[in-house]
C-alpha atoms as a PDB file:
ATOM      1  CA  UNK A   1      -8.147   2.794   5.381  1.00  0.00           C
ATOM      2  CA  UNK A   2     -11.696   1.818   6.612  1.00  0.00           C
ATOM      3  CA  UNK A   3     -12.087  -2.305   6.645  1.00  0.00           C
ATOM      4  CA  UNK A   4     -15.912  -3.810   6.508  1.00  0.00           C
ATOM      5  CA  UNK A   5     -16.468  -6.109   9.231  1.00  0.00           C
ATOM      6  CA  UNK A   6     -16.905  -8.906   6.790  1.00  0.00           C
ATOM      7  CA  UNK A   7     -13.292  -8.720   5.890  1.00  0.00           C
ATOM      8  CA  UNK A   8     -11.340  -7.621   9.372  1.00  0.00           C
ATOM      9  CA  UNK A   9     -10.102 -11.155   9.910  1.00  0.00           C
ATOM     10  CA  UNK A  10      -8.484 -11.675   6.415  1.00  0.00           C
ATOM     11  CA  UNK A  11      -5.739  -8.454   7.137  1.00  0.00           C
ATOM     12  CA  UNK A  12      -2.601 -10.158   7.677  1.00  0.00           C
ATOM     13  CA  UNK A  13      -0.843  -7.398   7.739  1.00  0.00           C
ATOM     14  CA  UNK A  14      -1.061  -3.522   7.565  1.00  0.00           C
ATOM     15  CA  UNK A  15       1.636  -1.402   7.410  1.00  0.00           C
ATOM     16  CA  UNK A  16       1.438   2.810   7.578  1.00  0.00           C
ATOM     17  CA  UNK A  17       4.667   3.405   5.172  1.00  0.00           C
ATOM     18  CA  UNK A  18       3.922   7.018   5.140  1.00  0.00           C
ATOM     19  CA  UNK A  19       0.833   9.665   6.106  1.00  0.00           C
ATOM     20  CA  UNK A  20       0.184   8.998   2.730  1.00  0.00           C
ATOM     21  CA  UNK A  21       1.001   5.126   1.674  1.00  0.00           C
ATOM     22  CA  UNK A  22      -0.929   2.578   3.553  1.00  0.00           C
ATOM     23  CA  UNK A  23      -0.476  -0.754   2.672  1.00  0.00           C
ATOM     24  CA  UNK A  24      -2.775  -3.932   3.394  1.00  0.00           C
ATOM     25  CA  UNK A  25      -2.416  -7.470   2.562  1.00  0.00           C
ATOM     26  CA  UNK A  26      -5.798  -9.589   2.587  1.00  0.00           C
ATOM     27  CA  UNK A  27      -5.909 -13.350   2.672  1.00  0.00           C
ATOM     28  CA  UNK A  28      -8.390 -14.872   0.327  1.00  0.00           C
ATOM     29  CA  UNK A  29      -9.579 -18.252  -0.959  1.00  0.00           C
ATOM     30  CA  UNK A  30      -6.721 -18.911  -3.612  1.00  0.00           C
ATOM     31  CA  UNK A  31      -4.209 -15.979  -3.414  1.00  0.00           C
ATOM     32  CA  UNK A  32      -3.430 -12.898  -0.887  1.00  0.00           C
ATOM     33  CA  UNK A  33      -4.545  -9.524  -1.746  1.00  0.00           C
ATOM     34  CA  UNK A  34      -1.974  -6.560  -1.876  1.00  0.00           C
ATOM     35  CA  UNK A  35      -3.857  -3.390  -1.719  1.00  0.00           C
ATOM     36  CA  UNK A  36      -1.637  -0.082  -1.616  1.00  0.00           C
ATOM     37  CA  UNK A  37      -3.892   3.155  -0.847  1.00  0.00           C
ATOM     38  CA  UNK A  38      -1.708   6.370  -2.087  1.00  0.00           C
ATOM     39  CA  UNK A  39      -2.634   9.983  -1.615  1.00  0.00           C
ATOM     40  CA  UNK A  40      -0.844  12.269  -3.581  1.00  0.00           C
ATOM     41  CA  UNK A  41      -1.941  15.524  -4.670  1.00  0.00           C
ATOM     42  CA  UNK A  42      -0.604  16.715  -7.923  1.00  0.00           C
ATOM     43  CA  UNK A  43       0.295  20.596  -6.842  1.00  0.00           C
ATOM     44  CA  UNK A  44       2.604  18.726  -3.824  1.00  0.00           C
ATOM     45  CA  UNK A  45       4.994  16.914  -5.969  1.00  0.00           C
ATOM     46  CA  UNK A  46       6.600  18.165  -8.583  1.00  0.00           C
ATOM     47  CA  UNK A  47       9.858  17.487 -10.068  1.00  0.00           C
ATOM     48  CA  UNK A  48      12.190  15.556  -7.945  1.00  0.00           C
ATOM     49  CA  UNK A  49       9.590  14.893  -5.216  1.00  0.00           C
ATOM     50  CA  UNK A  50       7.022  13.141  -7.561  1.00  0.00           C
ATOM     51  CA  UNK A  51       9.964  10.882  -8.543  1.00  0.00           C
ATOM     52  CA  UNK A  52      10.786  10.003  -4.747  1.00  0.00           C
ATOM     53  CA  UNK A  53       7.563   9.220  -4.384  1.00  0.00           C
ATOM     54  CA  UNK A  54       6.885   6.988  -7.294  1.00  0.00           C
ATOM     55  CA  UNK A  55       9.970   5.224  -5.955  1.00  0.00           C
ATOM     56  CA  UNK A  56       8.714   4.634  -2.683  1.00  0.00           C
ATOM     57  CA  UNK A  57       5.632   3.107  -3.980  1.00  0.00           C
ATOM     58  CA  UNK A  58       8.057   0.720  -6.542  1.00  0.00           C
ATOM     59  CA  UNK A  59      10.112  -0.279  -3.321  1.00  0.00           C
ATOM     60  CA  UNK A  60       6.476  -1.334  -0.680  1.00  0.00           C
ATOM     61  CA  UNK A  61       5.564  -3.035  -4.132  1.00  0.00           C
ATOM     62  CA  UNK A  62       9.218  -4.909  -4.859  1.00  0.00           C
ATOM     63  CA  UNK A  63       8.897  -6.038  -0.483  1.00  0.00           C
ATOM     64  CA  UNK A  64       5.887  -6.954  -1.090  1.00  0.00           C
ATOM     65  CA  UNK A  65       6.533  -9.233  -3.925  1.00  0.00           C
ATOM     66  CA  UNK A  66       9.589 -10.729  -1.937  1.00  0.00           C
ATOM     67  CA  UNK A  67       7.788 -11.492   1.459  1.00  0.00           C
ATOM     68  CA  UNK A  68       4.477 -13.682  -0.795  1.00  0.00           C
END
């Protein structure tokens, strides 16, 4: 995930869950900024896969709502 300039000294914290989950958290004026970027193409997961996945998202979202 590309960061302007602008913005490179609000990142508190990045974390690389996967090659494709990346996770940032942004510090602004009144609350922090959670952005997830996911990369999933549809033809990869199917079935069991796609729900692992979608679970892995739930759980960097649910850690993230815990560490605010």
């Amino acid at each position: 995930m590309v960061v302007y300039k602008s913005i490179v000294n609000s990142v508190v914290r990045k974390n690389v869950c996967s090659h494709s989950i990346i996770v940032r958290k942004l510090k602004a004026e009144l609350v922090s900024i959670l952005i997830v970027q996911v990369y999933m193409p549809a033809l990869k997961y199917i079935g069991d896969r796609m729900e692992e996945f979608y679970a892995k998202i739930e759980e960097i979202l649910e850690e993230a709502d815990i560490m605010r």
